[in-house]
Structures are given as C-alpha cells and as structure tokens.
Protein backbone atom coordinates (compact mmCIF):
# COMPACT_ATOMS: atom_id res chain seq x y z
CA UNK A 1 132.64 91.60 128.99
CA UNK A 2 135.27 92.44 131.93
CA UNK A 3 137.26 94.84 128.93
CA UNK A 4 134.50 96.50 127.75
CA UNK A 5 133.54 97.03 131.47
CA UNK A 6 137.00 98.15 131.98
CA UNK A 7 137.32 100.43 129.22
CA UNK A 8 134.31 102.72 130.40
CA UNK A 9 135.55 102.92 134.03
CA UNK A 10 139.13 104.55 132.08
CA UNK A 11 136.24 106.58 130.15
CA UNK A 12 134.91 107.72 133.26
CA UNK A 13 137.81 108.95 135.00
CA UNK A 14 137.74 111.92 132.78
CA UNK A 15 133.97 112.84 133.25
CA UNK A 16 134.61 116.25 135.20
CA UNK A 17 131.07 117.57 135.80
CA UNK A 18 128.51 116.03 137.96
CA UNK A 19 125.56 115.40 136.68
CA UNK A 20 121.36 116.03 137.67
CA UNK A 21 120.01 113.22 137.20
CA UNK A 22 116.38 112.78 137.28
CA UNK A 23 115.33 108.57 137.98
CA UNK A 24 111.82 108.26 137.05
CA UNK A 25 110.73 104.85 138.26
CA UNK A 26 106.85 103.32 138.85
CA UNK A 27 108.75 101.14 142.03
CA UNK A 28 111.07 102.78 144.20
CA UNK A 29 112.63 102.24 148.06
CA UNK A 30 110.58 101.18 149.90
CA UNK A 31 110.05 98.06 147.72
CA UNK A 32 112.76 96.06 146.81
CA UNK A 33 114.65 96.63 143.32
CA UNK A 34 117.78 97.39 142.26
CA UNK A 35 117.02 101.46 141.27
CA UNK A 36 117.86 101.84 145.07
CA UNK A 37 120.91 100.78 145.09
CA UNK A 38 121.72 102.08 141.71
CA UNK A 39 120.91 105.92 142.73
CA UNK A 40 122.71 105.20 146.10
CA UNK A 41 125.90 104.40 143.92
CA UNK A 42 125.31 107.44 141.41
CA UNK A 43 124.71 109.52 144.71
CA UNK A 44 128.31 108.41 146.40
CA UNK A 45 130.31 109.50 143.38
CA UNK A 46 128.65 112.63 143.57
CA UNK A 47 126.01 112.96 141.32
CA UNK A 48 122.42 114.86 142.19
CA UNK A 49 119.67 112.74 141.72
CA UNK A 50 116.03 113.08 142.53
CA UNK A 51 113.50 110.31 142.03
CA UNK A 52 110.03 110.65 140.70
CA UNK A 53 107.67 107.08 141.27
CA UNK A 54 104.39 105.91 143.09
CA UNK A 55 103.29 105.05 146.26
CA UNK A 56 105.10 101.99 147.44
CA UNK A 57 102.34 99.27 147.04
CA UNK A 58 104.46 96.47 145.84
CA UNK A 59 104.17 93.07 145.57
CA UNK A 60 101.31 93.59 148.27
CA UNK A 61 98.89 95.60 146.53
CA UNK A 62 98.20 97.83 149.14
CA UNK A 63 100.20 100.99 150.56
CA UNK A 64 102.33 99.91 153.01
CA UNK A 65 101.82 100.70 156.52
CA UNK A 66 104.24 102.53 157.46
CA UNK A 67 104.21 104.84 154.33
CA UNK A 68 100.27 105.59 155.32
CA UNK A 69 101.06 106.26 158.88
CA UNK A 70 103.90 109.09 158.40
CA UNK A 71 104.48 109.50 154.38
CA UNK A 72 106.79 112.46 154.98
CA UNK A 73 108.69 109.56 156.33
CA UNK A 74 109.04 108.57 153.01
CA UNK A 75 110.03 112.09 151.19
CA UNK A 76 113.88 110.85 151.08
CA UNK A 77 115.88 107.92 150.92
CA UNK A 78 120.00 108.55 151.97
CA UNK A 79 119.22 112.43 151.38
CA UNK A 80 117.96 111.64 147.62
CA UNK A 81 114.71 113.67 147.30
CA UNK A 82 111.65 111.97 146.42
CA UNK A 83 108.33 112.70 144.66
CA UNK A 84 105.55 110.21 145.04
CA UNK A 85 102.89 110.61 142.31
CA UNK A 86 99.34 109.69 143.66
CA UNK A 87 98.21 106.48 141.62
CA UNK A 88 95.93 103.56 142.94
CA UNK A 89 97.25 100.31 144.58
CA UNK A 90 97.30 97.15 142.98
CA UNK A 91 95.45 95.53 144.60
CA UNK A 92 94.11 92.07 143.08
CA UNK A 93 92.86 90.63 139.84
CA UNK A 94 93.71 92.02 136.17
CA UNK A 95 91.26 95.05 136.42
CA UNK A 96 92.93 96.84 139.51
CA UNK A 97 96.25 95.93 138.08
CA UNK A 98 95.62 98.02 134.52
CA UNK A 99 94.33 100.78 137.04
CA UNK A 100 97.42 101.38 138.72
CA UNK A 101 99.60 100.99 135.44
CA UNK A 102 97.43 103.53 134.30
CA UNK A 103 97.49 105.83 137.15
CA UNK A 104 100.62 106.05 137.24
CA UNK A 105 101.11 106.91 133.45
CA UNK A 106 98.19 109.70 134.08
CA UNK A 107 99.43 111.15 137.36
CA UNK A 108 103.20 110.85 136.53
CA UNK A 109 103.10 112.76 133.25
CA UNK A 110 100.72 115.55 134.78
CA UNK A 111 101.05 115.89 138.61
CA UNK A 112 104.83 114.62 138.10
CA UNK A 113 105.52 117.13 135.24
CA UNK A 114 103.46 119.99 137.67
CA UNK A 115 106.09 119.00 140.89
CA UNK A 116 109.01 118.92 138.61
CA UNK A 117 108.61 122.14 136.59
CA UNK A 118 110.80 124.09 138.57
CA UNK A 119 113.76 122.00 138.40
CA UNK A 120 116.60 121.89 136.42
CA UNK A 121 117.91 118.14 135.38
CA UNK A 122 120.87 117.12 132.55
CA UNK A 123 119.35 114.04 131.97
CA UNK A 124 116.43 111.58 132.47
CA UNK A 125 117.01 107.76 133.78
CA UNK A 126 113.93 105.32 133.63
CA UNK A 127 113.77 102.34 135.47
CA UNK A 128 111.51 100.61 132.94
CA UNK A 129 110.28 97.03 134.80
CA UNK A 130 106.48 96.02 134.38
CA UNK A 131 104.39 98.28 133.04
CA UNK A 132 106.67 99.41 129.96
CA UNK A 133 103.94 102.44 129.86
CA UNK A 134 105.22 103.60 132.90
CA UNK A 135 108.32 105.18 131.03
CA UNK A 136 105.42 107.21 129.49
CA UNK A 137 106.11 110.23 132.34
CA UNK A 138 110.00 110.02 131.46
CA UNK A 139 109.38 110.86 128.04
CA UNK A 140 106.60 113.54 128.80
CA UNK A 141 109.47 115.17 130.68
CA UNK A 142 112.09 114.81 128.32
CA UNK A 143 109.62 116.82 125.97
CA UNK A 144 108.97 119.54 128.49
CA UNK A 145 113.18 120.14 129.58
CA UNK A 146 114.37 119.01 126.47
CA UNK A 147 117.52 116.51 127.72
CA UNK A 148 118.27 113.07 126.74
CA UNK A 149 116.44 109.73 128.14
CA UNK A 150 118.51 106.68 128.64
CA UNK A 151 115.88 103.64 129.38
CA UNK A 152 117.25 100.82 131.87
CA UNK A 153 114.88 98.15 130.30
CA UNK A 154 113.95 94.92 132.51
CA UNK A 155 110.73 93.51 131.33
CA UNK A 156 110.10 93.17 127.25
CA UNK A 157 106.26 93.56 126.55
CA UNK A 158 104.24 92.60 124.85
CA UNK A 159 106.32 89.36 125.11
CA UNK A 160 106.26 88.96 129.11
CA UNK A 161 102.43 89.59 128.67
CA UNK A 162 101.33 86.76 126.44
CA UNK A 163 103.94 84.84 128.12
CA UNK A 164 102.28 84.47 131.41
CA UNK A 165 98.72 84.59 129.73
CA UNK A 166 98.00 87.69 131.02
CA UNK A 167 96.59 89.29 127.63
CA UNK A 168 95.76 86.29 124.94
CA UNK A 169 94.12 88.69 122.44
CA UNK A 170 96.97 88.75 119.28
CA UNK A 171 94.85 92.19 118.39
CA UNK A 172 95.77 93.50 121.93
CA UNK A 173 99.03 92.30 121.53
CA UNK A 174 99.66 94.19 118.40
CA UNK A 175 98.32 97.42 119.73
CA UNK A 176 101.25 96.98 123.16
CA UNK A 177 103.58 96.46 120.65
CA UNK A 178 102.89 99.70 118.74
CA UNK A 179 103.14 101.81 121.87
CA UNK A 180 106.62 99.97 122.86
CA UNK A 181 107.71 100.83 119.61
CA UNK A 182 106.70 104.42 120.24
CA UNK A 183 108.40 104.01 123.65
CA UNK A 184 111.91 103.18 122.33
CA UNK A 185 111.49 105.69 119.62
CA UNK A 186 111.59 108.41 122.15
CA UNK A 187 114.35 107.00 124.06
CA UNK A 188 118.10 107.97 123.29
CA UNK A 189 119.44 105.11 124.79
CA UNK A 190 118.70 101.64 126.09
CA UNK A 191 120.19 99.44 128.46
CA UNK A 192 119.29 95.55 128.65
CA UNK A 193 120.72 93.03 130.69
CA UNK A 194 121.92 90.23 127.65
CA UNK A 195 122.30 90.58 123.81
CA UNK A 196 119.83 87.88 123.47
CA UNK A 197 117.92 90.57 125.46
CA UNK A 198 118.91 93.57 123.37
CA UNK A 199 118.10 91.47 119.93
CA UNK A 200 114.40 91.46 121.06
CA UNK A 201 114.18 95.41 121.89
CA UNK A 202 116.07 95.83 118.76
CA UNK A 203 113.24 94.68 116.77
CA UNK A 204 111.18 97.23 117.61
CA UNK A 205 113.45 100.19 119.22
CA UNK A 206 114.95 101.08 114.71
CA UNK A 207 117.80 103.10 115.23
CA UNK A 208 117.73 103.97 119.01
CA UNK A 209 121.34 103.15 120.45
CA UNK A 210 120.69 99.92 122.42
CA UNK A 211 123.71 99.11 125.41
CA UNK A 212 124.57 96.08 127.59
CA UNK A 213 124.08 96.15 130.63
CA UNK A 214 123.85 93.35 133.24
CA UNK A 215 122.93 93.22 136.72
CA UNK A 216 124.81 93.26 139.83
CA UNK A 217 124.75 91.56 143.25
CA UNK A 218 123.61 94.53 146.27
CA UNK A 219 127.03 94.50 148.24
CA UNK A 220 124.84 92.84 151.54
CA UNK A 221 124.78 89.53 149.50
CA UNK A 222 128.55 89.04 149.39
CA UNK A 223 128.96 86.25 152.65
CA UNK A 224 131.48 83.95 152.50
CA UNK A 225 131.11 80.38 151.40
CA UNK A 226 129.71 77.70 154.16
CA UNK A 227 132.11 74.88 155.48
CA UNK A 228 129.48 72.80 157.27
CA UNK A 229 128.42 69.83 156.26
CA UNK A 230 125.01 68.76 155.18
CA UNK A 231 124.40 64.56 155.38
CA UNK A 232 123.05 65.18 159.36
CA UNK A 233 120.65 67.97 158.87
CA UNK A 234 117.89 68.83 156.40
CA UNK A 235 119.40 70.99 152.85
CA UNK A 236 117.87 74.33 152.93
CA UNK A 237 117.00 75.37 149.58
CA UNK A 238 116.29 79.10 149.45
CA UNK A 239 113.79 80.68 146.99
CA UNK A 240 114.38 84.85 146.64
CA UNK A 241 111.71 86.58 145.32
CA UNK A 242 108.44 87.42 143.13
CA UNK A 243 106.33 84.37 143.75
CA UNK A 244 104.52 84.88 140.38
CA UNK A 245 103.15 82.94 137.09
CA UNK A 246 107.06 82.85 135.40
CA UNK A 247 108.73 80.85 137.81
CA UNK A 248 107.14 77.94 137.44
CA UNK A 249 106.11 77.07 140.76
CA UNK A 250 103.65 74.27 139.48
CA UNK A 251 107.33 72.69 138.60
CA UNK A 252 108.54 73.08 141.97
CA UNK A 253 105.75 71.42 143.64
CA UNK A 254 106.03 68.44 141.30
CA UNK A 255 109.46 68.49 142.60
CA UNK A 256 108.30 68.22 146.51
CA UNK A 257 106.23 65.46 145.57
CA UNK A 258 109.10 63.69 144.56
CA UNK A 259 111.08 64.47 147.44
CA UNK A 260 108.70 63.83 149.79
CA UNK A 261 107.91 60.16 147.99
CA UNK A 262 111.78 59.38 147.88
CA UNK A 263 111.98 60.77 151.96
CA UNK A 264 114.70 63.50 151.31
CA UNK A 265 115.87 65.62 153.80
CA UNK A 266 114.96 69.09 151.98
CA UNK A 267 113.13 71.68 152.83
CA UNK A 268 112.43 75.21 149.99
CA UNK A 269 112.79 78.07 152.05
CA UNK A 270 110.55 80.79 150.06
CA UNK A 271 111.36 84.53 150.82
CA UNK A 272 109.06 86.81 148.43
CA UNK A 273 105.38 87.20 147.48
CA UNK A 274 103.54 87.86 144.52
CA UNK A 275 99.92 86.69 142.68
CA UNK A 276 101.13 82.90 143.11
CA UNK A 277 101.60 83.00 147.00
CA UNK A 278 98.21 81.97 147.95
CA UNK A 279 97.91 79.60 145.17
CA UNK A 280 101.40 78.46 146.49
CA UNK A 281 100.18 78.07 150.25
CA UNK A 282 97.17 76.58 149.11
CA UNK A 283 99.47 73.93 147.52
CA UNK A 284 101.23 73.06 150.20
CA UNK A 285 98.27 71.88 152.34
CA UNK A 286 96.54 70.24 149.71
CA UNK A 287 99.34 67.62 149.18
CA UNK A 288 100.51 67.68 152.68
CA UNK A 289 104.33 69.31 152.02
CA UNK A 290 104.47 71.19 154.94
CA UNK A 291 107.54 69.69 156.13
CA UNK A 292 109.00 70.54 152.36
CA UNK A 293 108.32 74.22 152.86
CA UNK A 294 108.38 77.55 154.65
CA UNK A 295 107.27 80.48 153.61
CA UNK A 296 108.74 83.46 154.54
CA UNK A 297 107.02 86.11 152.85
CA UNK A 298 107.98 89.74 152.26
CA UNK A 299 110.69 90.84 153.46
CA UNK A 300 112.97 94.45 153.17
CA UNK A 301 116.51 94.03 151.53
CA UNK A 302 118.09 95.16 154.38
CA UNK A 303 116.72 91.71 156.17
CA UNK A 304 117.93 89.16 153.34
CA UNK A 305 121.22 88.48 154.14
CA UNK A 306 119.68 86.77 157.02
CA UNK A 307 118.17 84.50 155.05
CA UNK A 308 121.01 83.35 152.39
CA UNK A 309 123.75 82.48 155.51
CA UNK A 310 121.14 80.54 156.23
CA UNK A 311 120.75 79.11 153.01
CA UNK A 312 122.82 76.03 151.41
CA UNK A 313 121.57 75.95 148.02
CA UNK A 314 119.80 78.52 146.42
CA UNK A 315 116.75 78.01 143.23
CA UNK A 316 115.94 79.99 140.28
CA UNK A 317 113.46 78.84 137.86
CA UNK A 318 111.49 80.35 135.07
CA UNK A 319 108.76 78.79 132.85
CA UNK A 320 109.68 77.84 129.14
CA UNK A 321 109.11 80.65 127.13
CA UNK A 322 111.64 82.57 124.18
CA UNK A 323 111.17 85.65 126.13
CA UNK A 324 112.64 84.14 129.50
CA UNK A 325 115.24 82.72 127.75
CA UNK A 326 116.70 86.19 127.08
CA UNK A 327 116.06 87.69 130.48
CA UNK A 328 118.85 86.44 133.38
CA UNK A 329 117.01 86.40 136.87
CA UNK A 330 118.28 89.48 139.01
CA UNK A 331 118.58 86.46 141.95
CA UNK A 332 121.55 84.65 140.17
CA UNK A 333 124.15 88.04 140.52
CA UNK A 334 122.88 88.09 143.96
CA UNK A 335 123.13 83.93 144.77
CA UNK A 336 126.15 83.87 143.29
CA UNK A 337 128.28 86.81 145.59
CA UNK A 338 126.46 85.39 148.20
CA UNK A 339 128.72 81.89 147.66
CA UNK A 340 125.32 79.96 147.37
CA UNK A 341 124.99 77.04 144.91
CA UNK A 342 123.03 77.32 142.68
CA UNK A 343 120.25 75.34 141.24
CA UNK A 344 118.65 76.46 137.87
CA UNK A 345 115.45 75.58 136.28
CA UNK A 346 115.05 77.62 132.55
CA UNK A 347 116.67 78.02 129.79
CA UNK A 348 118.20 80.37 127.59
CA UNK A 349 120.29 82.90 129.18
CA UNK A 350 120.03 82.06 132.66
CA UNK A 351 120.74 78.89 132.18
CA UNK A 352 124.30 79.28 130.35
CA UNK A 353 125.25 81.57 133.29
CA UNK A 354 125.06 79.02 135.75
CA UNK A 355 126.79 76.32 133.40
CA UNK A 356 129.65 79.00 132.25
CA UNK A 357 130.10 80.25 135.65
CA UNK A 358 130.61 76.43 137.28
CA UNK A 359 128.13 77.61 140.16
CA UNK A 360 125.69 75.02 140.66
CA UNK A 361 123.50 72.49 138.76
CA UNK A 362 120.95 73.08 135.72
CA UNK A 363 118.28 71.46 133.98
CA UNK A 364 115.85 72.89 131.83
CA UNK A 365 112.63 74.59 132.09
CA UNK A 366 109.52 72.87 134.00
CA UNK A 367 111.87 69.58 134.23
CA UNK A 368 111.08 69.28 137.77
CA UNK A 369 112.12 65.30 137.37
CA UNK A 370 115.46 66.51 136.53
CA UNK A 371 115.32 69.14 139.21
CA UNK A 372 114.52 66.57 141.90
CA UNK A 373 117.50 64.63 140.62
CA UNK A 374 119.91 67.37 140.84
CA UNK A 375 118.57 67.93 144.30
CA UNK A 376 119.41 64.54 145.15
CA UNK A 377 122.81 65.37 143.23
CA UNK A 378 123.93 67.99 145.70
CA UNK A 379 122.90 66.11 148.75
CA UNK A 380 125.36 63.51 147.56
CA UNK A 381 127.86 65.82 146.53
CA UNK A 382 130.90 66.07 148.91
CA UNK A 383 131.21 69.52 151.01
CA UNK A 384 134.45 70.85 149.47
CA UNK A 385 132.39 70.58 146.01
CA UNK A 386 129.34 72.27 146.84
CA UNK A 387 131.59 74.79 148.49
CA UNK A 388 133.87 75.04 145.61
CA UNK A 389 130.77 75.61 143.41
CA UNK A 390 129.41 78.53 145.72
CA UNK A 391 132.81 79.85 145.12
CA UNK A 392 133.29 79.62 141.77
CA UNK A 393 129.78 81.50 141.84
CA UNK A 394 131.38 84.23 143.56
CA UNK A 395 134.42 84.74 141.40
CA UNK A 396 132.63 85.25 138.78
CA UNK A 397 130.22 87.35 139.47
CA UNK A 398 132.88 89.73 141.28
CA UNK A 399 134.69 89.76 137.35
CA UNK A 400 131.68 89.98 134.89
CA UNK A 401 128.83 91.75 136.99
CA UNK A 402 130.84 94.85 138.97
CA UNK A 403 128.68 97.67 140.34
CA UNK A 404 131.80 99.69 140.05
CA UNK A 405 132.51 99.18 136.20
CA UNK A 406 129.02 98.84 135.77
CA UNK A 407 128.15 102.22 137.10
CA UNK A 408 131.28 104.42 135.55
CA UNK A 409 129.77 102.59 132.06
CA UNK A 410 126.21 104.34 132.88
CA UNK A 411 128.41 107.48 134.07
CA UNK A 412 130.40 107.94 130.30
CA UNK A 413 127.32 107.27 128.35
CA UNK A 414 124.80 109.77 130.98
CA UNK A 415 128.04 112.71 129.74
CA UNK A 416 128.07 111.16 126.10
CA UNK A 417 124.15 111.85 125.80
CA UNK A 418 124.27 115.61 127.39
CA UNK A 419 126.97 116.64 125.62
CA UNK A 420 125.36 115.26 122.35
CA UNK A 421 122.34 117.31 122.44
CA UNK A 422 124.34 120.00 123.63
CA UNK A 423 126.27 120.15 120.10
C-alpha cells in the first residue's frame, strides 16, 4: 500500500492547475465525518471547492440549535462556500428516516441544481455514506455541466440494509440493488476503503473504474502514548461513535455483566449517539451497570481529543455480517494515531488490521466472552506492553493510512478524470 500511496504523491507533483471541485454530500460540518477534513485538505493545497448537502440534523434527528438560531452562521466552513438544500430531519422511526433520504434526493437534484446553475465546476466529488440515493443530486449535476463524478463510497446497500434488518423484503432488496447499480453506472470513478470492499461494489458497478482508498486519522487524534500505570485505578475503555444496530452493543452489555460478576475495575466510556442510545441507557439501569458506564453523548470533533487522552484502551465492534467484514471502522485510523490500544470485536477486515498492525487485542464478532477475557488480558498486561501496543498502533497508521499520500492520490486521479473527458 505505502508504494502505491507513494507513487501518486510523485504523480501529483506535476498536477499544475487547480481544480473546482464541487463535494456534494447529504452530511456535512457541522456533523462529524471525515468530508470536513477532506475538503479542508483539498482547500490548503489550493483547490476551490464548494459543498452542496442538507441541514445538519445528524445523529440527532433534529436541526441543530445553533444552525436554527443564525443559519447564515452556517453558509461557510474555513472560507469553503456552502449550500444547504432544504430536506426534513430525521427524526425517529423508519418512516421519517425514508423522508429525509428522500428529501434530500428531491431537493438536492432540483433546488441544488437551481443554486448551482451559475457555477462553473471541473469535477464532481460525492461523499456517498447512508443513503446511497443521496449521490442521486451528484449525478443530476454531472448531467447538467457535463464533468466527471468520482464517488467516495462508505456504506454498500442494499447489503448494510438487510444487515441491520432495516428492510427484510428480498423484493425490496432487489429493487435497492437495481438503483445502486444505476448509481455506479453513472459514476466515473469509485473509491472504497478495502478490496474486500471494492469486490462487493464491483459486482454491481460493470466496468466503472473502482480505486482504493482507505481512511485516515483527523490530525487532532495524534497524542502521544500514556506512561501511567493502570493496576490502582479503574481501565477506561473508550467507545467513539454511532451508537447504532452494527456495533453490537447487545455484545457489549453481555460483556459488563461479566465484568461486573468477576468485580473488574472497568468502566466503557461511550462518546456518540445514534438509534441504540436509549435502548443503550435503558440497559444500563435495567441490570444495574452504572458503575460500568458513562455516557457521553454527542460531541463536536473539535472536543474528542479530550476524550481519547483520557482514554486507556479504546473498542470497536461490529455485528457478524459479510458486509461488515469488508468495511474497516473509520475509529481504528483514528484509535490507532491516537496511541490507544485497541480492542476489536468483528471480523473480516477490521479485524486483520488490528492483528497485522500489533495494536491491541481481537476476538471475533458478538464473542463478548472472549471480549471480557481480553479485557481482563490488558488489565494484566504490563504498562510498557500496552504502551508498546498503542505505539505500534501509531506507526502504522502514520505508514499505510497518510492524509498526505492519500489526498495527492485523489488529486492525480480528480486531473486524470478532467482531462479524460476533455480528449
């Protein structure tokens, strides 16, 4: 990986022309995802970008307060201009959810398009996370300007939706599948985050040209390893983000149960929300593990940090499913420049990361027996180890997942595509 990563940031030092880049994305800044500090990097090295997405509802449901109380507040982030397509909130339950997917696919590709029609752009960008419809607007654009779409895909459907039982119809299922193969077919490019990953678009993308592309740790997260040691004071074990159905946290609970029978000194530090929180809360109290957790709740990037120096371990977990195995948690690039060990819970992918990279301790999927006995594990484990493990977590991920090779590789193939259709 490091070569190939290498070779395109040679590539890019020829790339003379800066490029327009237009990021269409359903989630943007405020909420929390990567996008921001992608355009932030494509912005330093010079690069015009303007965003198109929603109103920031996420994981909440509901438009934030301080977007509602002064949205022109909202019209830029770091000087990138931003146009926020009206669409409904989340909200809860499966019925307001397919509303805002589908507002967003309606007001995007029509009010978006409207906004946009007096600007020039070299070349589209989607962010495409959950829904994979809303890279619907991208390629109504692309139609109207006539440029090139490169797809940054993070969430395969309809695979993620039968996974977490979200849509159990196989006649549903079929129909999401035709419209992501119609989806890829109008893309020019796209970007996944393993080849595992890129094996499953590739069944339904034909002869679109599919890239790798993994993620990256957010420069905040890289803090030095920790040299304290743990035997006198209760192991923090920090939890980072979506509190959903795929990770699992009917596993971790199991896990508590066990701790709290053997007496350990642990305590999960959760920092994130999502449509498990309350059943997560709810949880807690009924089996009495208060003293096993805190919940944090939402909190802005910019406010994270805070929480992994805090941190001595840090947990990623997904639920057993071929489609998980292919995706590698976002958390893990971040965990491991952050010099936390790691403890894993899945399989596939994510799993092999952790073992290759020498970071922390896995087990597989919902084995929340074996999770509770690699807890135990690293509260045994000596304090040069565990830091040596945190470390090893940070080597790594400065070799194999840097935002500087990672973004002259997006540079070379955004000049590839434009001069393509240019020819």
């Amino acid at each position: 990986m490091e070569g190939i990563l290498e070779t395109w940031a040679v590539k890019s030092m020829f790339i003379g022309a800066l490029v327009r880049i237009l990021v269409v994305s359903q989630y943007f800044w405020p909420e929390n995802f990567r996008i921001n500090d992608l355009c932030l990097a494509l912005k330093d090295k010079g690069h015009e970008i303007t965003v198109l997405t929603g109103k920031p509802n996420y994981p909440s449901g509901v438009f934030f307060n301080d977007y509602v109380d002064s949205p022109c507040s909202f019209d830029f982030y770091h000087e990138i201009p931003i146009i926020r397509t009206p669409i409904l909130p989340r909200k809860s339950g499966g019925k307001n959810l397919l509303l805002n997917y589908i507002s967003y696919l309606v007001s995007g590709s029509t009010y978006g398009a409207y906004k946009l029609r007096k600007q020039d752009f070299d070349i589209i960008f989607v962010c495409q996370l959950s829904p994979v419809t809303a890279a619907i607007p991208a390629i109504v654009l692309k139609k109207l300007k006539g440029i090139p779409l490169v797809m940054w895909s993070l969430d395969l459907w309809p695979e993620s939706l039968e996974a977490v039982g979200v849509v159990k119809s196989k006649l549903a299922l079929s129909v999401v599948g035709k419209l992501v193969s119609w989806i890829y077919g109008h893309c020019d490019v796209i970007l996944g985050q393993s080849e595992s990953y890129l094996n499953a678009v590739r069944r339904r993308s034909g002869k679109v040209q599919l890239e790798l592309f993994p993620n990256w740790a957010e420069d905040q997260f890289k803090i030095e390893a920790k040299k304290v040691d743990l035997p006198s004071s209760v192991m923090t074990i920090m939890f980072a983000g979506n509190v959903g159905d795929a990770q699992d946290f009917e596993s971790i609970i199991e896990c508590a149960k066990l701790l709290k029978e053997s007496g350990s000194r642990v305590q999960f530090s959760i920092v994130g929300s999502g449509r498990k929180f309350i059943w997560l809360k709810s949880q807690i109290e009924d089996y009495q593990l208060d003293d096993y957790f805190i919940l944090h709740g939402q909190h802005p990037l910019e406010h994270m940090p805070v929480f992994y120096e805090e941190a001595d371990i840090a947990l990623v977990s997904l639920k057993p499913n071929d489609i998980f195995e292919r995706t590698i948690p976002g958390k893990i690039q971040s965990y491991m420049l952050a010099s936390l060990p790691i403890l894993s819970m899945l399989d596939g992918e994510g799993k092999k990361l952790v073992e290759a990279a020498d970071c922390g301790l896995a087990c597989s999927a919902s084995a929340h027996q074996k999770l509770y006995e690699n807890i135990l594990s690293m509260l045994s484990m000596s304090p040069e180890r565990r830091r040596e493990l945190g470390v090893n977590g940070k080597n790594f991920a400065e070799r194999y997942f840097n935002k500087i090779l990672l973004v002259a590789k997006l540079e070379t193939l955004f000049e590839t595509e434009i001069e393509r259709v240019k020819l």
